[in-house]
C-alpha atoms as a PDB file:
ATOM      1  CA  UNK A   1      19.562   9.707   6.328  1.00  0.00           C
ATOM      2  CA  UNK A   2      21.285   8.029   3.717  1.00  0.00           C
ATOM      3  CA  UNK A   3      20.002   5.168   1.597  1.00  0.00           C
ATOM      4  CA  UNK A   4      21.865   2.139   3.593  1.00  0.00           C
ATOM      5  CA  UNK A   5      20.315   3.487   6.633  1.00  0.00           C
ATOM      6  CA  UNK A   6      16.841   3.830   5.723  1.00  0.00           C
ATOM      7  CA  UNK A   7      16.949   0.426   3.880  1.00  0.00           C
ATOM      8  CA  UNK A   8      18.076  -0.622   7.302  1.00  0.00           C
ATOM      9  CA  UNK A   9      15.590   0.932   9.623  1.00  0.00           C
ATOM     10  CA  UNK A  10      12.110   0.720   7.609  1.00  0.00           C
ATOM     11  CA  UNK A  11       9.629  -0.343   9.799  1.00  0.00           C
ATOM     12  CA  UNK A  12       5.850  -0.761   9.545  1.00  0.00           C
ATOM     13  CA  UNK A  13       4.032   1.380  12.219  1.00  0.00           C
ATOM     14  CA  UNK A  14       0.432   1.651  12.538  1.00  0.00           C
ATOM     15  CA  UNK A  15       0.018   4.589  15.341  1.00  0.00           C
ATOM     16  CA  UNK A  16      -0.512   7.221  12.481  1.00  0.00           C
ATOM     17  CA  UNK A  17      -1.700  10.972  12.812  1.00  0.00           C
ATOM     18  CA  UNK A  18      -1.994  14.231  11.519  1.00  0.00           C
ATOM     19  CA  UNK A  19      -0.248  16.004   9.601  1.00  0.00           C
ATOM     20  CA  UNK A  20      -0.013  13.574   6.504  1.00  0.00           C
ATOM     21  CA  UNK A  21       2.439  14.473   4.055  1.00  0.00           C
ATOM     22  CA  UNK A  22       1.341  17.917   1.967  1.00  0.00           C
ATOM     23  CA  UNK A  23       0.542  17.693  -1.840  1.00  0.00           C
ATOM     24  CA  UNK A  24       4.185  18.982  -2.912  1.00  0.00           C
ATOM     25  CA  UNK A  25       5.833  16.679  -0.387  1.00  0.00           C
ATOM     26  CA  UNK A  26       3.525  13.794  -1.652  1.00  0.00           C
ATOM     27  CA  UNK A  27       4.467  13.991  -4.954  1.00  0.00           C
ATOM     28  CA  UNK A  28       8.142  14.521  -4.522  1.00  0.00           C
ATOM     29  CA  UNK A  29       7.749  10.586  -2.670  1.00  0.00           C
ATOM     30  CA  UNK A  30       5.543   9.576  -5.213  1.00  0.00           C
ATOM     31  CA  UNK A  31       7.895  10.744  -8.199  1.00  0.00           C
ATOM     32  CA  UNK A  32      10.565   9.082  -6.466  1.00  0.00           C
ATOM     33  CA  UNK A  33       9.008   5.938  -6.147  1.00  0.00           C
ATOM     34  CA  UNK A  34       7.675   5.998  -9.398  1.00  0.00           C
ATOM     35  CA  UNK A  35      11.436   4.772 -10.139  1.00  0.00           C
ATOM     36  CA  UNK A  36      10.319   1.315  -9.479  1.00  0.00           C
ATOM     37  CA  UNK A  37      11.786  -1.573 -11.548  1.00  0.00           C
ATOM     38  CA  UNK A  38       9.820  -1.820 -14.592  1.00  0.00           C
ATOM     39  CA  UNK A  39      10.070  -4.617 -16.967  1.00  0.00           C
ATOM     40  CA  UNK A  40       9.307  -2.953 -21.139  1.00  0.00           C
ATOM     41  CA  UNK A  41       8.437   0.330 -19.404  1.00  0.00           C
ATOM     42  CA  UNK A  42       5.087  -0.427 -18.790  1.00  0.00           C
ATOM     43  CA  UNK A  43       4.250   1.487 -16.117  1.00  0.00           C
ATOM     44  CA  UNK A  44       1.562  -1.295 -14.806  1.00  0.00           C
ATOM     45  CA  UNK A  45       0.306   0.661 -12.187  1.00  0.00           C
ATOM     46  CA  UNK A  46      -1.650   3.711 -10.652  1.00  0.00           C
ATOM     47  CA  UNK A  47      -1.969   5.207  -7.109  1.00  0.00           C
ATOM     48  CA  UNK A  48      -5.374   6.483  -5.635  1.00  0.00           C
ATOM     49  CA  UNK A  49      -4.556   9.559  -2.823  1.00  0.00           C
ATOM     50  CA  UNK A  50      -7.394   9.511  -0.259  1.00  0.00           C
ATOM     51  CA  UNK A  51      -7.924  12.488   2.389  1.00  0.00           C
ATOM     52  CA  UNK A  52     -10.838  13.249   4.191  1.00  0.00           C
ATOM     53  CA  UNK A  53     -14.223  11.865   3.269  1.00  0.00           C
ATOM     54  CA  UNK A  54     -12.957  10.277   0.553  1.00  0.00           C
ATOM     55  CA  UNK A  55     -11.602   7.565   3.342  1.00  0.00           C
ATOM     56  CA  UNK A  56     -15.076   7.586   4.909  1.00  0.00           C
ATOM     57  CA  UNK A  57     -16.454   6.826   1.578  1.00  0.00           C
ATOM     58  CA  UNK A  58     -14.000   4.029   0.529  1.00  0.00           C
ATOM     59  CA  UNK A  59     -14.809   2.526   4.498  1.00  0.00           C
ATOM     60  CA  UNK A  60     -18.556   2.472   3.453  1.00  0.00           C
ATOM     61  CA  UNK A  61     -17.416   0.443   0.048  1.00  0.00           C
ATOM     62  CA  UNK A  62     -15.222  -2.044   2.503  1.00  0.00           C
ATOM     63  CA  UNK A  63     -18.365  -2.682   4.939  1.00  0.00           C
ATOM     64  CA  UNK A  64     -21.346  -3.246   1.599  1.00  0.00           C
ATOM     65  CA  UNK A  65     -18.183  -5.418   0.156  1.00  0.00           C
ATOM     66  CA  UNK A  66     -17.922  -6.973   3.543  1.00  0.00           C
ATOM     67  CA  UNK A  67     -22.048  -8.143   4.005  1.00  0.00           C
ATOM     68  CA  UNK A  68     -21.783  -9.032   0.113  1.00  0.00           C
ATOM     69  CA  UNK A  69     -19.076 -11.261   1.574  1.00  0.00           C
ATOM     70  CA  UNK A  70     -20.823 -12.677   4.788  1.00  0.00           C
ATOM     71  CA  UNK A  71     -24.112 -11.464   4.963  1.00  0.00           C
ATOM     72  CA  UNK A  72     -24.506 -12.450   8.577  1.00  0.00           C
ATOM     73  CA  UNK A  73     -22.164  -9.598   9.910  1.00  0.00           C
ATOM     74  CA  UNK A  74     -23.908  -8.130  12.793  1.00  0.00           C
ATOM     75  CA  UNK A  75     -23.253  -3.699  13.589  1.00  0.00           C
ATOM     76  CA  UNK A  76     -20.926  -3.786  15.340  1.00  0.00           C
ATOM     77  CA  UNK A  77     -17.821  -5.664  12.687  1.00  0.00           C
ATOM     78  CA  UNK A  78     -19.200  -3.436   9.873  1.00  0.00           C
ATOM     79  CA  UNK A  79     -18.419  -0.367  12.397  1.00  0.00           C
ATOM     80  CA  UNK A  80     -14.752  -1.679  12.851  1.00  0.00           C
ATOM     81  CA  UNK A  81     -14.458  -2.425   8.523  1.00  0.00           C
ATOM     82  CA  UNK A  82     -16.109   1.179   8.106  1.00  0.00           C
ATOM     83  CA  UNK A  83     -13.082   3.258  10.441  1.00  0.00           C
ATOM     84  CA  UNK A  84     -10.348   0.735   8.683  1.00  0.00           C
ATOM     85  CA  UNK A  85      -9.615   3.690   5.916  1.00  0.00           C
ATOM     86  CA  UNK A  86      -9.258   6.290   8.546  1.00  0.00           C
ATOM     87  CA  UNK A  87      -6.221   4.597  10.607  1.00  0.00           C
ATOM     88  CA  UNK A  88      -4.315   7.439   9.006  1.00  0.00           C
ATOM     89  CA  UNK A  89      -4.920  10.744   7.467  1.00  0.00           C
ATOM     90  CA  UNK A  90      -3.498   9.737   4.075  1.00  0.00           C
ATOM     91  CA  UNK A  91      -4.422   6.367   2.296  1.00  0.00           C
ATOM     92  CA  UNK A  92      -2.826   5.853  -0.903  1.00  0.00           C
ATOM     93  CA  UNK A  93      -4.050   2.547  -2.696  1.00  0.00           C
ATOM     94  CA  UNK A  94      -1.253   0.920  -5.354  1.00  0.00           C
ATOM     95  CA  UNK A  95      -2.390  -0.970  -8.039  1.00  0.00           C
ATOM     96  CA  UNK A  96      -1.272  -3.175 -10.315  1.00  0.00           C
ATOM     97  CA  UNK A  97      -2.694  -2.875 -14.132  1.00  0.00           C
ATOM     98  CA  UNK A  98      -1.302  -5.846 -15.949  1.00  0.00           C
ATOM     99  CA  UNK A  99      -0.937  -5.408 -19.911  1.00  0.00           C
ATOM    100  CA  UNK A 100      -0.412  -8.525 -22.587  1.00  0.00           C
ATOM    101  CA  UNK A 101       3.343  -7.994 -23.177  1.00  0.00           C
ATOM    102  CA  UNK A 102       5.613 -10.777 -25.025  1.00  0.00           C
ATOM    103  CA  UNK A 103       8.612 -10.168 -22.575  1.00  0.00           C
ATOM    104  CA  UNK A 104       6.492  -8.696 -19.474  1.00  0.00           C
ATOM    105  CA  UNK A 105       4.542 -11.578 -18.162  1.00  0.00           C
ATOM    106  CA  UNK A 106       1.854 -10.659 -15.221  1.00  0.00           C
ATOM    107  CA  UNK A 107       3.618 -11.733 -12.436  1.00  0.00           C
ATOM    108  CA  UNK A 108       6.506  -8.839 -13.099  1.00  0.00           C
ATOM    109  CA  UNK A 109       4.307  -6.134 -13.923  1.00  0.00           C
ATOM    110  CA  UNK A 110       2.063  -6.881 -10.335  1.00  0.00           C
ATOM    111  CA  UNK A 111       6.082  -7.149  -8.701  1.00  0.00           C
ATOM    112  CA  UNK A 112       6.734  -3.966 -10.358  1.00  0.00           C
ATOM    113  CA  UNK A 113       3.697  -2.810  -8.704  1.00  0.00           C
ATOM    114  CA  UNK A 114       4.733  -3.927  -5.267  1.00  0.00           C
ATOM    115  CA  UNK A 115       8.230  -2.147  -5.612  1.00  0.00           C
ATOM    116  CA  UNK A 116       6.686   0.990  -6.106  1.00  0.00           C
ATOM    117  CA  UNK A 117       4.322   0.522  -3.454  1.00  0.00           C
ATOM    118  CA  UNK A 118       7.797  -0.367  -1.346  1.00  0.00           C
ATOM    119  CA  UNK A 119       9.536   2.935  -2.454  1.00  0.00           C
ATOM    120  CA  UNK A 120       6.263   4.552  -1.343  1.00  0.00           C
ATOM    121  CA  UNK A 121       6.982   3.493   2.302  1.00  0.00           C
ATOM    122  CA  UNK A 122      10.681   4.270   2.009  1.00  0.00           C
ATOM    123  CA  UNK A 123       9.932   8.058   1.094  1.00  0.00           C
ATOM    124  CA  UNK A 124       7.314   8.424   3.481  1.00  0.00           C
ATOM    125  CA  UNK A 125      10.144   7.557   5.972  1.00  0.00           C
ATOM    126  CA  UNK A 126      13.140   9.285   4.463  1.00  0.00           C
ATOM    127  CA  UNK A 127      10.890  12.771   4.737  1.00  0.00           C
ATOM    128  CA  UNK A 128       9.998  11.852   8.556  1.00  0.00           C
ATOM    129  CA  UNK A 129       6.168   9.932   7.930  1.00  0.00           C
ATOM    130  CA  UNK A 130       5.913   6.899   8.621  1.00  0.00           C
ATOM    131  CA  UNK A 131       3.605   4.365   6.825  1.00  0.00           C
ATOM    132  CA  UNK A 132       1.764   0.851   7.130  1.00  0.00           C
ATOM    133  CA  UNK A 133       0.627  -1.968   3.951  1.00  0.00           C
ATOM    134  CA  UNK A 134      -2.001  -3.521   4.820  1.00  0.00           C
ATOM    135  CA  UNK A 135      -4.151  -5.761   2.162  1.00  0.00           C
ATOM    136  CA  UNK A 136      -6.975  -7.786   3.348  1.00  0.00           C
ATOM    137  CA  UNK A 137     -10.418  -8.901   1.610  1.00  0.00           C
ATOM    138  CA  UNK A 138     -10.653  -5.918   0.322  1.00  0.00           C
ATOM    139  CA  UNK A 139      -7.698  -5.593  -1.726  1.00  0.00           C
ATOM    140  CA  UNK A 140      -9.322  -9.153  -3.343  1.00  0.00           C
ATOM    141  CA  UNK A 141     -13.034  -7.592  -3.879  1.00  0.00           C
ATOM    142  CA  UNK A 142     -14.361  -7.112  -7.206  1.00  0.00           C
ATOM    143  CA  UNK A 143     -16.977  -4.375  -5.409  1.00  0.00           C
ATOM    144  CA  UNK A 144     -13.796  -2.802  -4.210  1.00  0.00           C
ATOM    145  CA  UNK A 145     -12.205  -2.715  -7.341  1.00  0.00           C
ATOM    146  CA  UNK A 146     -15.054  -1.877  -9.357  1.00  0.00           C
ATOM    147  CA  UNK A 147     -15.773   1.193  -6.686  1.00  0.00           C
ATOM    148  CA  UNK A 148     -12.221   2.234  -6.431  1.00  0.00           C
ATOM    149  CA  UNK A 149     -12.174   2.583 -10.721  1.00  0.00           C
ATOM    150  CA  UNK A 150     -10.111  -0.226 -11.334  1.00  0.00           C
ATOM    151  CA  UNK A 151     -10.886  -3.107 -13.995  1.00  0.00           C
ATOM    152  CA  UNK A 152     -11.379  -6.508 -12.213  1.00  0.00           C
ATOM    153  CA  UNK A 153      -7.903  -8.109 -14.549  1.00  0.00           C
ATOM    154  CA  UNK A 154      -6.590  -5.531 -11.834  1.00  0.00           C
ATOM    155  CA  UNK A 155      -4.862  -6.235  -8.521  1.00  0.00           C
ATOM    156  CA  UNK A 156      -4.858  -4.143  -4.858  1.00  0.00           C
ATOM    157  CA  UNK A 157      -1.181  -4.664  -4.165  1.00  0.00           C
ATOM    158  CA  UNK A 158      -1.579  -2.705  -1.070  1.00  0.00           C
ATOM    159  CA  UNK A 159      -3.601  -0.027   0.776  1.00  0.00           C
ATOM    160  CA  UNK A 160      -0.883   1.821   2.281  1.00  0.00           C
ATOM    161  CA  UNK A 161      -1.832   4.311   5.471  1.00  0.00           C
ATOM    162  CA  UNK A 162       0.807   7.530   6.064  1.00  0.00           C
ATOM    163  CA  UNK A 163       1.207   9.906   8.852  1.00  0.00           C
ATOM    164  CA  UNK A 164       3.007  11.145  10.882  1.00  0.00           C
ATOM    165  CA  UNK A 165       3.927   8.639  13.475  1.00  0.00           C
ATOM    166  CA  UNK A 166       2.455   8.669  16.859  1.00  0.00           C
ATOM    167  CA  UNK A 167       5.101   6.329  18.690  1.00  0.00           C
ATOM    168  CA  UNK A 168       7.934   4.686  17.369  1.00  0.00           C
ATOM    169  CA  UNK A 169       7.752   1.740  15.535  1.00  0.00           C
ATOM    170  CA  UNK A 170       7.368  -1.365  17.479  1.00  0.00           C
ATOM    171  CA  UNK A 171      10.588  -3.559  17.884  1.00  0.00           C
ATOM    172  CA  UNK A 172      10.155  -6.441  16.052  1.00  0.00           C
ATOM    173  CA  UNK A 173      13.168  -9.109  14.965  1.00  0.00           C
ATOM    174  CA  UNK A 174      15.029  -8.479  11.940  1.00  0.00           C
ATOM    175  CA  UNK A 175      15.311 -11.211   9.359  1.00  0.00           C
ATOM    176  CA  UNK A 176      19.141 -11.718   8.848  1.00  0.00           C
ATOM    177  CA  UNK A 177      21.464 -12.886   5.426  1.00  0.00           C
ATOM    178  CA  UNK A 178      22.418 -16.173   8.178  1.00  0.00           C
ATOM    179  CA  UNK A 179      18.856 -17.381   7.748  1.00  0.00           C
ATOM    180  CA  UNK A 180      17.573 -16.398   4.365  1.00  0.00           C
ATOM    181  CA  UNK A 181      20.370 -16.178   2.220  1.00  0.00           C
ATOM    182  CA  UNK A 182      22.486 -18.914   0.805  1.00  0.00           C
ATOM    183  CA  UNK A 183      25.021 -19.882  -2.036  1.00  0.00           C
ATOM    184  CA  UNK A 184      23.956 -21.766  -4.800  1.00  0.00           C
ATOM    185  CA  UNK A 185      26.820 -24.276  -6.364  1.00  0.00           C
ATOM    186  CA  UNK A 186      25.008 -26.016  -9.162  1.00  0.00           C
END
């Protein structure tokens, strides 16, 4: 598929499975990505891979994150926050870890973050996965941070489930240049 093509056709889909991408095929996607747009060459960012219990674990730091949050939540909601990490065999989390630069304020360095995240989803697709961003509370938490190793100055930009996908990916309408794009005349 070229690159016009699977610009054109990324989709979101959430009906993940087995296999996830292997460890070499991982980090070919993941060195690809790490191409994002980078203002100073920072590199404002790091990726957590999660397999197997690892996403049990991380679901048991969403639900005590969760009651921290709303300590009325009865079973049965913690049950549904606890499976949230295993949607999909492979969770990678992206996130964004700002630096003081003169010429590389925040808000670029947590974009940069997002465009890697972005090129994440576009190579899961481009070697036949398929992938979903998701964010949430949890990407917010400092319990979630603090659990997950990251500094609370740092930012979730997304928790991002890949798979192989189950079903296609559902229809959906396609924003188009007619109704987001305009020309600017001073």
């Amino acid at each position: 598929m070229d690159a016009m093509e699977l610009l054109r056709t990324r989709a979101s889909n959430g009906k993940l499975d087995a296999p996830a991408p292997d460890e070499a095929t991982l980090n070919e996607i993941l060195e690809a990505a790490l191409r994002a747009p980078d203002h100073a060459a920072l590199r404002p960012w790091r990726i957590l891979v999660l397999r197997g219990e690892a996403r049990e674990a991380l679901g048991e730091v969403f639900a005590r994150a969760a009651l921290a949050r709303e300590p009325g939540l009865d079973e049965e909601k913690l049950a549904r926050i606890r499976r949230k990490p295993l949607r999909a065999p492979l969770l990678l989390v992206v996130a964004a870890t700002p630096v003081a630069h003169p010429k590389a304020p925040e808000i670029e360095q947590v974009l940069s973050a997002g465009a890697l995240a972005h090129g994440i989803l576009l190579g899961l697709q481009a070697k036949g996965y398929a992938g979903m961003w998701r964010t949430g509370a949890p990407a917010y938490d400092p319990q979630v941070k603090e659990a997950l190793g990251l500094r609370g100055e740092d930012h979730i930009v997304a928790f991002l489930y890949a798979g192989t996908p189950t079903t296609p990916a559902p229809e959906m309408a396609r924003p188009t240049v007619a109704t987001h794009v305009e020309l600017w005349r001073g």
